[in-house]
N, C-alpha and C. Protein backbone atom coordinates (compact mmCIF):
# COMPACT_ATOMS: atom_id res chain seq x y z
N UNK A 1 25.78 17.58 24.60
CA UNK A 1 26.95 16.73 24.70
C UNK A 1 27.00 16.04 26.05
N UNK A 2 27.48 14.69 25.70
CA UNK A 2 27.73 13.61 27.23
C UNK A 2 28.83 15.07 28.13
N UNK A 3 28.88 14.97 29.41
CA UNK A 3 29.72 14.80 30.22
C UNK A 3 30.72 14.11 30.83
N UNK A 4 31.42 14.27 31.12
CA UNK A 4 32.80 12.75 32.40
C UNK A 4 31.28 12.51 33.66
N UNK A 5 31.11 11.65 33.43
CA UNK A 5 30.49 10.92 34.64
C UNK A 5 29.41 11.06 34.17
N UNK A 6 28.72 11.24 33.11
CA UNK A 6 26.87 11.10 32.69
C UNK A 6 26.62 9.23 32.30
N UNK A 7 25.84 9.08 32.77
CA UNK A 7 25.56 7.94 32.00
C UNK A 7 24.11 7.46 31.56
N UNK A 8 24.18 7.11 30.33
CA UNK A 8 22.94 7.26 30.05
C UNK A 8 22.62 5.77 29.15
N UNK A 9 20.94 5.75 28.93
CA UNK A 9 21.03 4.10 28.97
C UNK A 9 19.51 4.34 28.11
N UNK A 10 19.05 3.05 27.33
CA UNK A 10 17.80 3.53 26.00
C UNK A 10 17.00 1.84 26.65
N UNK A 11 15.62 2.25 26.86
CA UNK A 11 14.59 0.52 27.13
C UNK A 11 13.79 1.16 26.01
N UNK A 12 12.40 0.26 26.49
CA UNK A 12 11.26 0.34 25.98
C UNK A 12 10.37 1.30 26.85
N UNK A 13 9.84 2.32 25.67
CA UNK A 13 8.86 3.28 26.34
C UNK A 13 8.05 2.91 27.81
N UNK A 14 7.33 3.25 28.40
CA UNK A 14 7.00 3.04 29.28
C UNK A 14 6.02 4.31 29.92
N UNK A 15 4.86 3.58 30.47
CA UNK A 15 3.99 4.96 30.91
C UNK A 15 4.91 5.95 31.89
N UNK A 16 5.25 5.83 33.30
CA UNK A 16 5.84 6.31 34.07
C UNK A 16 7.03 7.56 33.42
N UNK A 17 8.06 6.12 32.74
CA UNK A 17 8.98 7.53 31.87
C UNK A 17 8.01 8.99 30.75
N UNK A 18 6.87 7.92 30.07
CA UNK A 18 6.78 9.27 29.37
C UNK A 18 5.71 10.03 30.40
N UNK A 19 5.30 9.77 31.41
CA UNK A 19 4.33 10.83 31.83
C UNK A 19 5.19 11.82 32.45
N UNK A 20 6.47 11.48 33.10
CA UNK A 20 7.70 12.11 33.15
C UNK A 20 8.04 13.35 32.03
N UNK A 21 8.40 12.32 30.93
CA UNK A 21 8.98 13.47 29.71
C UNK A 21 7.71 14.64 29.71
N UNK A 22 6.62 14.20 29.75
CA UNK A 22 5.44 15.05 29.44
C UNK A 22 5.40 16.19 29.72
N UNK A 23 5.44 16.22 31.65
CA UNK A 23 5.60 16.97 32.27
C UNK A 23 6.14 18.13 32.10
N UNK A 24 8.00 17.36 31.81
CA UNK A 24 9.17 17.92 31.87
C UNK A 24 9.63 18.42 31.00
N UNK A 25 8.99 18.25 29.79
CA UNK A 25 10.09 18.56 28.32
C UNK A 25 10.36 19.62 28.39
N UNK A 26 11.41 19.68 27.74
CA UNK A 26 11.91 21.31 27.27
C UNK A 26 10.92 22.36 26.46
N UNK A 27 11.27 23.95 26.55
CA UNK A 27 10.24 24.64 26.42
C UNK A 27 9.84 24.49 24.77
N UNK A 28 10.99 24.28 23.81
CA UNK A 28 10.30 24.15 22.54
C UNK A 28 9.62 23.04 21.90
N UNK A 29 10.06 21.97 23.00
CA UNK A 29 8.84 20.69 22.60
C UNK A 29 7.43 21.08 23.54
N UNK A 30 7.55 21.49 23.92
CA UNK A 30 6.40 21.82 24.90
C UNK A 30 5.58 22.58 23.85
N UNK A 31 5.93 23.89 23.49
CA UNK A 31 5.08 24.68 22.31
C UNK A 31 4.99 24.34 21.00
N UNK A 32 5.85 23.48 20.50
CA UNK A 32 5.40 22.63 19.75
C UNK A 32 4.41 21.74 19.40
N UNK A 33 4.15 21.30 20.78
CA UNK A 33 3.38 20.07 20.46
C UNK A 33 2.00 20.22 21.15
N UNK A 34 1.61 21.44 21.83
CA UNK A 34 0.55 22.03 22.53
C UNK A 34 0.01 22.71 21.15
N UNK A 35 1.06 23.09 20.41
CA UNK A 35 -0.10 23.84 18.98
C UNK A 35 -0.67 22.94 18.31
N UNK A 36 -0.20 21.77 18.07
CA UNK A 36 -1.13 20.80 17.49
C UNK A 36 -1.92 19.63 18.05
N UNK A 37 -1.70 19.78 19.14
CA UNK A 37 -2.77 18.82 19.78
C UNK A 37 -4.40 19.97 20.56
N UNK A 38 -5.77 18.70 20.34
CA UNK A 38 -6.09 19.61 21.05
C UNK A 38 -6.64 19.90 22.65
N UNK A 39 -5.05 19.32 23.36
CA UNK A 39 -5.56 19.62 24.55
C UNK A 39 -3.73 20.27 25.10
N UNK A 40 -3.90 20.63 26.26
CA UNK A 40 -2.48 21.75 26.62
C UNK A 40 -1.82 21.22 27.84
N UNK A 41 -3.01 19.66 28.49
CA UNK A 41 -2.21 19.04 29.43
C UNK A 41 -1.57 18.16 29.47
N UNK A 42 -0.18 18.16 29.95
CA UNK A 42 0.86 17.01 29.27
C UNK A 42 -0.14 15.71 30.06
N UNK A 43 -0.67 15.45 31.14
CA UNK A 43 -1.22 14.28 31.42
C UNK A 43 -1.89 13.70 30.17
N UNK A 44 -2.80 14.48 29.24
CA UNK A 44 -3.47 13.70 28.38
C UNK A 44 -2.91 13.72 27.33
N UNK A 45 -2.14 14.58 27.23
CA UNK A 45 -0.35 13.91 25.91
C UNK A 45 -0.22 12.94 26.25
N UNK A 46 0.52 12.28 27.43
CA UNK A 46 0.86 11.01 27.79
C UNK A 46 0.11 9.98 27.84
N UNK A 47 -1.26 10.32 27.95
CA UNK A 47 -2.50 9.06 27.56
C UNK A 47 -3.02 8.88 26.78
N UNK A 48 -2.52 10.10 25.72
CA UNK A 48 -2.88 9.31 24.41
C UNK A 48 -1.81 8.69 23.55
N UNK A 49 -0.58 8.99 24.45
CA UNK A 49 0.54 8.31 23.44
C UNK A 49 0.64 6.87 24.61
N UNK A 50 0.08 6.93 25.58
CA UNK A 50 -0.16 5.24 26.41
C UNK A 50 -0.80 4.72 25.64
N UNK A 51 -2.15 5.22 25.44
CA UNK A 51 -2.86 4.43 25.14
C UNK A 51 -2.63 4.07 23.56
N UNK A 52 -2.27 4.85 22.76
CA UNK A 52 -1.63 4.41 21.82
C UNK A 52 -0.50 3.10 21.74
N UNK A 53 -0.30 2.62 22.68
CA UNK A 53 1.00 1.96 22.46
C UNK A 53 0.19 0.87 22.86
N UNK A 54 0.03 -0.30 21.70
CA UNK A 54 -0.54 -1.47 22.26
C UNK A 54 -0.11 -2.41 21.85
N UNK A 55 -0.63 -4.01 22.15
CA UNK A 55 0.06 -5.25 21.52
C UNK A 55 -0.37 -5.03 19.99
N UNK A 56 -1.56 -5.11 19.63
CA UNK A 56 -1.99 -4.89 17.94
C UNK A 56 -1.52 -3.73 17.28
N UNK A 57 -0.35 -2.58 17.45
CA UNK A 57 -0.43 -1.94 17.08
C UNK A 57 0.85 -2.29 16.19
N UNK A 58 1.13 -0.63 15.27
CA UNK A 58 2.23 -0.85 14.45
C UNK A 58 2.99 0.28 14.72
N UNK A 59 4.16 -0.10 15.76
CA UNK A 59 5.03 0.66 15.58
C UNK A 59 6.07 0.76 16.76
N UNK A 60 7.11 1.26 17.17
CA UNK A 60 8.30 0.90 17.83
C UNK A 60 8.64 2.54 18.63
N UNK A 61 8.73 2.31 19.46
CA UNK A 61 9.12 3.67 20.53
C UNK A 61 9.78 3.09 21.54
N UNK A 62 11.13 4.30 21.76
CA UNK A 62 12.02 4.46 23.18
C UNK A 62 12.43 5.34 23.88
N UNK A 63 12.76 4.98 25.23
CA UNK A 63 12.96 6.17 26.01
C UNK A 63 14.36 6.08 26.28
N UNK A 64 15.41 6.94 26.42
CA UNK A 64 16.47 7.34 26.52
C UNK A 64 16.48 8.09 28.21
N UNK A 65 17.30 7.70 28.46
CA UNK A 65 17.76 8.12 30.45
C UNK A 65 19.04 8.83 30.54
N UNK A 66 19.00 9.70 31.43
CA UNK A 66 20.33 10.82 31.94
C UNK A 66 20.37 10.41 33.03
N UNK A 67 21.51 9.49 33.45
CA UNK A 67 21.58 9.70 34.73
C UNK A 67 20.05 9.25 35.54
N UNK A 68 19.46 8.29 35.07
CA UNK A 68 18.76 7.56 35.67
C UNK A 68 17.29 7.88 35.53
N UNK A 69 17.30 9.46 34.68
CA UNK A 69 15.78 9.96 34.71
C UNK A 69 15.62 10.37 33.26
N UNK A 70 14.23 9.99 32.93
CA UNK A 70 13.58 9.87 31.50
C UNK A 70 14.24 11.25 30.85
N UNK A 71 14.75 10.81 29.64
CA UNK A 71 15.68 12.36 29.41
C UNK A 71 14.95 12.43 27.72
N UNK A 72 14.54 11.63 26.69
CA UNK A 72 13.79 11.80 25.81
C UNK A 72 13.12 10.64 24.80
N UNK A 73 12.39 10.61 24.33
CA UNK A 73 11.36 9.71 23.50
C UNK A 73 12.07 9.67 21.93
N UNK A 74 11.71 8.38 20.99
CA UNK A 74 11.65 8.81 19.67
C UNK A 74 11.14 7.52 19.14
N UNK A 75 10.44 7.92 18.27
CA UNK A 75 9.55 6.30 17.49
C UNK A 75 9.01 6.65 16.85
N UNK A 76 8.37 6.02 15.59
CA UNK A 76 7.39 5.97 14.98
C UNK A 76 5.78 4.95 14.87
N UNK A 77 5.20 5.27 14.24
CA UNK A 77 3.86 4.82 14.55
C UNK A 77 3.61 4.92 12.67
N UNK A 78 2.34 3.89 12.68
CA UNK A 78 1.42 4.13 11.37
C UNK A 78 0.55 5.26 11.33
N UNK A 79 0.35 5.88 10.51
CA UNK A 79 -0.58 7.04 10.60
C UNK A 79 -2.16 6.26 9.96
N UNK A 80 -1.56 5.80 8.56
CA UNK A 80 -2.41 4.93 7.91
C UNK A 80 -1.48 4.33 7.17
N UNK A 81 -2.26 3.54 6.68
CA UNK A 81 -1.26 2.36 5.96
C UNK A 81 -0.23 3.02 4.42
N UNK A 82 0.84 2.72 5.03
CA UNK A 82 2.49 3.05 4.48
C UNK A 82 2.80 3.78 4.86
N UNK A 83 1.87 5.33 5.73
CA UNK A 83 2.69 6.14 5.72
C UNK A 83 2.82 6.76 7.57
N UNK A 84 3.93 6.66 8.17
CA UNK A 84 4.24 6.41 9.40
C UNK A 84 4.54 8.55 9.67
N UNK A 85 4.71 8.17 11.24
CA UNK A 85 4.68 9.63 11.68
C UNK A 85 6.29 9.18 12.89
N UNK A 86 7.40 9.82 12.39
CA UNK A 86 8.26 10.29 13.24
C UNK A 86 7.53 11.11 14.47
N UNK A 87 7.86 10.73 15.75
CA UNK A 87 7.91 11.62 17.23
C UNK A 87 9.27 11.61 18.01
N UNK A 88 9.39 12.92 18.48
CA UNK A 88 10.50 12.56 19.47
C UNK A 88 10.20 13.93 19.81
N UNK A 89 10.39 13.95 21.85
CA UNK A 89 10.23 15.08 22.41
C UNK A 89 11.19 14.51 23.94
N UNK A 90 11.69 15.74 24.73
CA UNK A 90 12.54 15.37 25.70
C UNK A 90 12.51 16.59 26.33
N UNK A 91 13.13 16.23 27.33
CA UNK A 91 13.94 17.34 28.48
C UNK A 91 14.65 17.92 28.26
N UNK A 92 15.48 19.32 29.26
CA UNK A 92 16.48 19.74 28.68
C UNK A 92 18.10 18.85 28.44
N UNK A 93 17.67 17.61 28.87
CA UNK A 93 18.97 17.04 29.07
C UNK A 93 18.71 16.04 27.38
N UNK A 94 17.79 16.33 26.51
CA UNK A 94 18.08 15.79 25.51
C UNK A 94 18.87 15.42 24.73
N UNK A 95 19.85 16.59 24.47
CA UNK A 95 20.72 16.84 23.82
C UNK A 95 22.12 15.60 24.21
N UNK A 96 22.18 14.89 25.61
CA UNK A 96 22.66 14.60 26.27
C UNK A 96 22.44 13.50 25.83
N UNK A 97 21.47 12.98 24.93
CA UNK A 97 21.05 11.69 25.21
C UNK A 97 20.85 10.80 23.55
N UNK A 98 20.76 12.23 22.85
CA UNK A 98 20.44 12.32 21.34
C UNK A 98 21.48 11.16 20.94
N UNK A 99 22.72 10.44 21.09
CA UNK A 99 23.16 9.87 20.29
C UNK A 99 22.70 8.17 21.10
N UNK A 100 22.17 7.88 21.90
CA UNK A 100 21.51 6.51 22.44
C UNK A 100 20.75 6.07 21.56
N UNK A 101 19.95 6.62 20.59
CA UNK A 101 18.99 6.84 19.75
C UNK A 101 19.44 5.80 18.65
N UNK A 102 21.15 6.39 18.19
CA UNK A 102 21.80 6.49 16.64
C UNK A 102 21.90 4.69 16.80
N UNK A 103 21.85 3.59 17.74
CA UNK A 103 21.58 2.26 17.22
C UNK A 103 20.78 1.53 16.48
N UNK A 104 19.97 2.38 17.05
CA UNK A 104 17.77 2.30 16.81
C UNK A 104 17.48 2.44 15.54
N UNK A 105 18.36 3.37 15.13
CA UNK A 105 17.61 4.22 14.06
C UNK A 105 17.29 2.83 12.99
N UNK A 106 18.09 2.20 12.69
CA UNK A 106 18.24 1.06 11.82
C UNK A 106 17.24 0.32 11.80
N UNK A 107 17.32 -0.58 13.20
CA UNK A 107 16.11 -0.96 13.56
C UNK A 107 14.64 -0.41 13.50
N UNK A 108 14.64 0.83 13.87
CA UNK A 108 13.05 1.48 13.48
C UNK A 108 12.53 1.08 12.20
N UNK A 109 13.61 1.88 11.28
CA UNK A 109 13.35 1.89 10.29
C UNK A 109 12.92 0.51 9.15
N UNK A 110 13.71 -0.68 9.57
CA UNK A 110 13.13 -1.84 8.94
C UNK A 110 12.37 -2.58 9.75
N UNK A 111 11.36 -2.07 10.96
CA UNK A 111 10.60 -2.64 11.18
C UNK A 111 9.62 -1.82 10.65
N UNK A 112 9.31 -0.86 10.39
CA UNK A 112 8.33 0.45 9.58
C UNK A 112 7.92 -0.40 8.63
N UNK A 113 9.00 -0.52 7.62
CA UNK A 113 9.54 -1.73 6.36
C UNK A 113 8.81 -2.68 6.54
N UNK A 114 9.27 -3.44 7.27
CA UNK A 114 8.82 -4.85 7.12
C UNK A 114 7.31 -4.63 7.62
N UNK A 115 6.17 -3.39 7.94
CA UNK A 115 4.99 -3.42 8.47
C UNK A 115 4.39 -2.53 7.15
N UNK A 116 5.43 -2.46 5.81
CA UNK A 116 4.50 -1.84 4.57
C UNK A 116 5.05 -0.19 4.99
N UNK A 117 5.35 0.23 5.52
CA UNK A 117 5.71 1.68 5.24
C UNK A 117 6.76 2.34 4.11
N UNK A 118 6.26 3.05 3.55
CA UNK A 118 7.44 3.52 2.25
C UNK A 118 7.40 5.05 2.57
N UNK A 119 6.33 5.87 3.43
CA UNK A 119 6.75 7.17 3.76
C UNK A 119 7.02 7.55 4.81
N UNK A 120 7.62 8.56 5.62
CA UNK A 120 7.41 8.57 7.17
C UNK A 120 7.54 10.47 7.13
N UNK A 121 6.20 10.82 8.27
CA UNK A 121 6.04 11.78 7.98
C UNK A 121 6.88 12.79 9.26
N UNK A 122 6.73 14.01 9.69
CA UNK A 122 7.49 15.09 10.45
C UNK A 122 6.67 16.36 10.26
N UNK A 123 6.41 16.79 11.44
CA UNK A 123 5.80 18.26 11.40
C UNK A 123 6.55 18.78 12.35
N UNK A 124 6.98 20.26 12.46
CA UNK A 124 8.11 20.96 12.90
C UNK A 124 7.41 22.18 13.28
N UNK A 125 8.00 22.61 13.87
CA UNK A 125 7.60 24.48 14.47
C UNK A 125 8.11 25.25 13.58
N UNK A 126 8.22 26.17 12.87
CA UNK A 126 9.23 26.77 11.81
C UNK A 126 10.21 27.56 12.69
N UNK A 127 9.85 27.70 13.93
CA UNK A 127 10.99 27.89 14.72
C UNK A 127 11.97 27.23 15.28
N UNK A 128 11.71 25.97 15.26
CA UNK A 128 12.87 24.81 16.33
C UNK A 128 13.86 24.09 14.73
N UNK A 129 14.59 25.24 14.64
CA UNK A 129 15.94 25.19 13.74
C UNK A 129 16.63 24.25 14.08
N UNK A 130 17.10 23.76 15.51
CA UNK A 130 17.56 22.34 16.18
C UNK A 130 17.08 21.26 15.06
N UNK A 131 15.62 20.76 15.82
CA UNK A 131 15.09 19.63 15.04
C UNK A 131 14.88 19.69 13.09
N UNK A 132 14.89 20.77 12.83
CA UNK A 132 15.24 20.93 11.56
C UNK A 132 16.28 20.68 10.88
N UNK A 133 17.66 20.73 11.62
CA UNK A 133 18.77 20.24 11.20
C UNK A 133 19.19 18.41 11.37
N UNK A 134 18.18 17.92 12.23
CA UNK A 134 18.38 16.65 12.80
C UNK A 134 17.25 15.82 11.91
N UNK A 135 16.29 16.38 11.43
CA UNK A 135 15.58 15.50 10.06
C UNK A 135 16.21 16.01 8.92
N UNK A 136 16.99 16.18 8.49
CA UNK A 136 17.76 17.04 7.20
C UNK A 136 18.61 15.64 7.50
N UNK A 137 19.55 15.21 8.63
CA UNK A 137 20.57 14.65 9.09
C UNK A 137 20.07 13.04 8.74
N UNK A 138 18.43 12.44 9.10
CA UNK A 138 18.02 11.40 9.05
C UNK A 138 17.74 11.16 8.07
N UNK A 139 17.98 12.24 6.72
CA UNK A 139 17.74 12.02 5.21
C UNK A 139 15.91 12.40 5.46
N UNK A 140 15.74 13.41 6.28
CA UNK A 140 14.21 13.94 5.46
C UNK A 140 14.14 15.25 4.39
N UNK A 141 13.06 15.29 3.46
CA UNK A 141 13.32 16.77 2.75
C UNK A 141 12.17 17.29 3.44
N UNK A 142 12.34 18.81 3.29
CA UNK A 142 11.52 19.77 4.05
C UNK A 142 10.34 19.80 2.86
N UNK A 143 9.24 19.40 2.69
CA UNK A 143 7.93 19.41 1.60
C UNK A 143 7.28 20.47 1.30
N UNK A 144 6.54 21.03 2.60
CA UNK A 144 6.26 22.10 2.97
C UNK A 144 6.18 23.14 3.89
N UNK A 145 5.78 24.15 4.21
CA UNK A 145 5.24 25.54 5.07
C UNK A 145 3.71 25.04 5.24
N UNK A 146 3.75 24.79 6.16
CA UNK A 146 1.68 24.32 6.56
C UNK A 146 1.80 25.94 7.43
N UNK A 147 0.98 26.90 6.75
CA UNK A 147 0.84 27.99 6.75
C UNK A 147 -0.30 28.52 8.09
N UNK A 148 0.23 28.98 9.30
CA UNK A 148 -1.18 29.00 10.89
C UNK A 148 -2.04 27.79 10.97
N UNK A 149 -0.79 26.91 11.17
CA UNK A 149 -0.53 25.22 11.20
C UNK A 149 -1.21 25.23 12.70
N UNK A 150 -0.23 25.83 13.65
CA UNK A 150 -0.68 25.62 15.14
C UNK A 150 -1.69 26.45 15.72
N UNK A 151 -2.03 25.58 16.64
CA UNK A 151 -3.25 26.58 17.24
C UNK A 151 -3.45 28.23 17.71
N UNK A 152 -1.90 27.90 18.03
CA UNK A 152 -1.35 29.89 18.25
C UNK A 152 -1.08 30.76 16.81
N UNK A 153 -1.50 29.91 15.47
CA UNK A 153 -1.19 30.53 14.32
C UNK A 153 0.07 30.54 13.48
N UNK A 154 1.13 29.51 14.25
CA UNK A 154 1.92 29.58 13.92
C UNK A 154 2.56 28.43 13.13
N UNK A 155 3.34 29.15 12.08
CA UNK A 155 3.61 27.95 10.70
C UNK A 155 4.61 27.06 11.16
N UNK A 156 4.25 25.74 10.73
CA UNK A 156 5.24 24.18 10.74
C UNK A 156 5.42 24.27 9.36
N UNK A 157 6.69 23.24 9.49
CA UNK A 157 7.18 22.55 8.40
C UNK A 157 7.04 21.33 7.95
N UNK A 158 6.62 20.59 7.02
CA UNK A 158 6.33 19.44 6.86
C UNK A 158 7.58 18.53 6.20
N UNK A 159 8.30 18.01 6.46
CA UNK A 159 9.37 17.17 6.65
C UNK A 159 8.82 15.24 6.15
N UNK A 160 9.69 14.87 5.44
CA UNK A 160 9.35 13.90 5.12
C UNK A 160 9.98 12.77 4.57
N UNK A 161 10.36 11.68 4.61
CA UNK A 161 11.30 10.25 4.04
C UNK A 161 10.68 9.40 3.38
N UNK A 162 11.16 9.29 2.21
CA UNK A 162 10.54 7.61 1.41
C UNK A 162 11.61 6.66 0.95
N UNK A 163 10.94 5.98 0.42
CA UNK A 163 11.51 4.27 0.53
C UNK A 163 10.43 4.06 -0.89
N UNK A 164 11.55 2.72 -1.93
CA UNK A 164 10.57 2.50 -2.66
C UNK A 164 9.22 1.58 -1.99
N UNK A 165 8.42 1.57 -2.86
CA UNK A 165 6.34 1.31 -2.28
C UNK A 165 7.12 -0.71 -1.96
N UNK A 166 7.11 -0.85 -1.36
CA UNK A 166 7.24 -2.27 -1.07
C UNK A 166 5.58 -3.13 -1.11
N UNK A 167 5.06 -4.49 -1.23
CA UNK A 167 4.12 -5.44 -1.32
C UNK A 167 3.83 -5.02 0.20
N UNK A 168 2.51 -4.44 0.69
CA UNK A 168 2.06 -4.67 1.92
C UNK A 168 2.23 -6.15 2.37
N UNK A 169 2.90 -6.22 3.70
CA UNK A 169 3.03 -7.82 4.21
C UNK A 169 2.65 -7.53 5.87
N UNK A 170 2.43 -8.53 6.34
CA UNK A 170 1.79 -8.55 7.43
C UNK A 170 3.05 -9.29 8.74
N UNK A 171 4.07 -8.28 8.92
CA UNK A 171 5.13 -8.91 10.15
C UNK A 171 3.89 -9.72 11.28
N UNK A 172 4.59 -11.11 11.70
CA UNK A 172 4.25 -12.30 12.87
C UNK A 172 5.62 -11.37 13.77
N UNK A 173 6.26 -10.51 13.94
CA UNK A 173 6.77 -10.15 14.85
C UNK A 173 6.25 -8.99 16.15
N UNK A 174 6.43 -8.63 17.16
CA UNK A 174 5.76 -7.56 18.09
C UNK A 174 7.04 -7.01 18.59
N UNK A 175 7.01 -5.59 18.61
CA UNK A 175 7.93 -4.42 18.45
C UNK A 175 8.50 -4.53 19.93
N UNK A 176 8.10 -5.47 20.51
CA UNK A 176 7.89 -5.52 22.32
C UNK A 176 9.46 -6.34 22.30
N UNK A 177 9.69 -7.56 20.99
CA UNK A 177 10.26 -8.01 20.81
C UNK A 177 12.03 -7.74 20.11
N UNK A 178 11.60 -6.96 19.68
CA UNK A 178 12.63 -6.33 18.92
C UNK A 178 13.40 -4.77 19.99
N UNK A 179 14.33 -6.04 20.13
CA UNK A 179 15.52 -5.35 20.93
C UNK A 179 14.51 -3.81 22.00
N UNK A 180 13.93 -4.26 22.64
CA UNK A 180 12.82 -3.45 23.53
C UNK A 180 12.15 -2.39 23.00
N UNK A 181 11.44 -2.89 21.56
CA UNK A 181 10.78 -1.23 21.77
C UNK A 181 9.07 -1.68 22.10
N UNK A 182 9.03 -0.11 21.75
CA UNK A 182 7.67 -0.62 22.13
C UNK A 182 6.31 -0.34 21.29
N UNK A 183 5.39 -1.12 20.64
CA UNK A 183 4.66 -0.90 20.04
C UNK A 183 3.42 0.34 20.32
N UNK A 184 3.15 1.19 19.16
CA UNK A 184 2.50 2.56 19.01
C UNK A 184 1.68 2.50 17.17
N UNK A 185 0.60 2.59 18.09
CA UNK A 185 -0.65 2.63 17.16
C UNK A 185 -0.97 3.60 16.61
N UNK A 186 -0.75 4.79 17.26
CA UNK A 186 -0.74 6.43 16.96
C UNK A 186 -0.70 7.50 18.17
N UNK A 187 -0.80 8.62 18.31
CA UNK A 187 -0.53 9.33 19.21
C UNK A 187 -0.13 10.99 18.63
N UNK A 188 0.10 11.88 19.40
CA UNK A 188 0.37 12.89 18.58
C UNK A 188 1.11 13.02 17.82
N UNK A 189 1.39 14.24 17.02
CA UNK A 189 2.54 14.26 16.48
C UNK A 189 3.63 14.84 16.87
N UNK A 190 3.80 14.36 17.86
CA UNK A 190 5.31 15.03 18.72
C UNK A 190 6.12 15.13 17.57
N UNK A 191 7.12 16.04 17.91
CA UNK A 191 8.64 16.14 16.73
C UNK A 191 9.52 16.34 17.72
N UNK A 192 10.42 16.27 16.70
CA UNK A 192 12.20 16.37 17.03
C UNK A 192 11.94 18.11 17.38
């Protein structure tokens, strides 16, 4: 929850902020997202979700601020064609920041749309009950139990949204453009 005197403010991703979040996140995005990637240093989390983020790519990411410092991420990306991958990971001041997001959401979502996406996917810790209640909230259903999912053995949930199959079309728009986000080609699969 905001505070009397927090103020908080949403741009376009940016290396600096996320090598920040990387660092910093809170402990259950941290073990989250170390079981499925395969490396354990947030520096090369953050360079592959940099380098992921390009002009040719497909997809829209932002960073959210507490009080002036990178407080959490959320965007999607193409995985392959139609079917996109929800990320979002933060600090402990996330929670703080979670409703900067609730403008976006709209926007994400019909630019996904308008780039051919009809699924968008979510992988979860079966422990972070938080982010489980907050894709339930964005209209995802829980699919499956991916059974010693993470590298420590431990089971995710597979979480998931559709849309009817729309005509693949090819947006002349760049995500750079659209109200600041920022375009993402792929990258891990961070979660909520």
């Amino acid at each position: 929850m905001m505070r009397v005197g927090d103020r908080c403010s949403i741009e376009a991703m940016e290396w600096l902020a996320l090598e920040f979040l990387c660092f910093n996140m809170r402990a259950i995005d941290r073990h989250e997202i170390s079981n499925m990637l395969p490396s354990h240093n947030p520096l090369e989390w953050a360079a592959m979700i940099n380098q992921a983020c390009g002009r040719d790519g497909k997809g829209v990411a932002w960073i959210a601020r507490h009080n002036g410092r990178p407080a959490a991420t959320l965007g999607v990306f193409e995985q392959y064609p139609c079917c996109w991958q929800l990320f979002s990971f933060g600090t402990d001041a996330y929670p703080r920041v979670l409703t900067q997001f609730s403008p976006k959401m709209e926007l994400m979502w019909q630019y996904a749309r308008d780039h051919g996406m009809h699924r968008v996917e979510c992988k979860s810790h079966v422990d972070h009950k938080t982010g489980h209640t907050l894709l339930r909230i964005l209209g995802f259903t829980k699919e499956a139990t991916l059974r010693m999912y993470g590298s420590d053995g431990a089971d995710y949930l597979q979480y998931s949204r559709l849309w009817p199959k729309l005509p693949r079309t090819t947006a002349k728009s760049d995500a750079r453009h659209v109200e600041g986000g920022t375009t993402v080609t792929g990258g891990p699969e961070a979660v909520i």
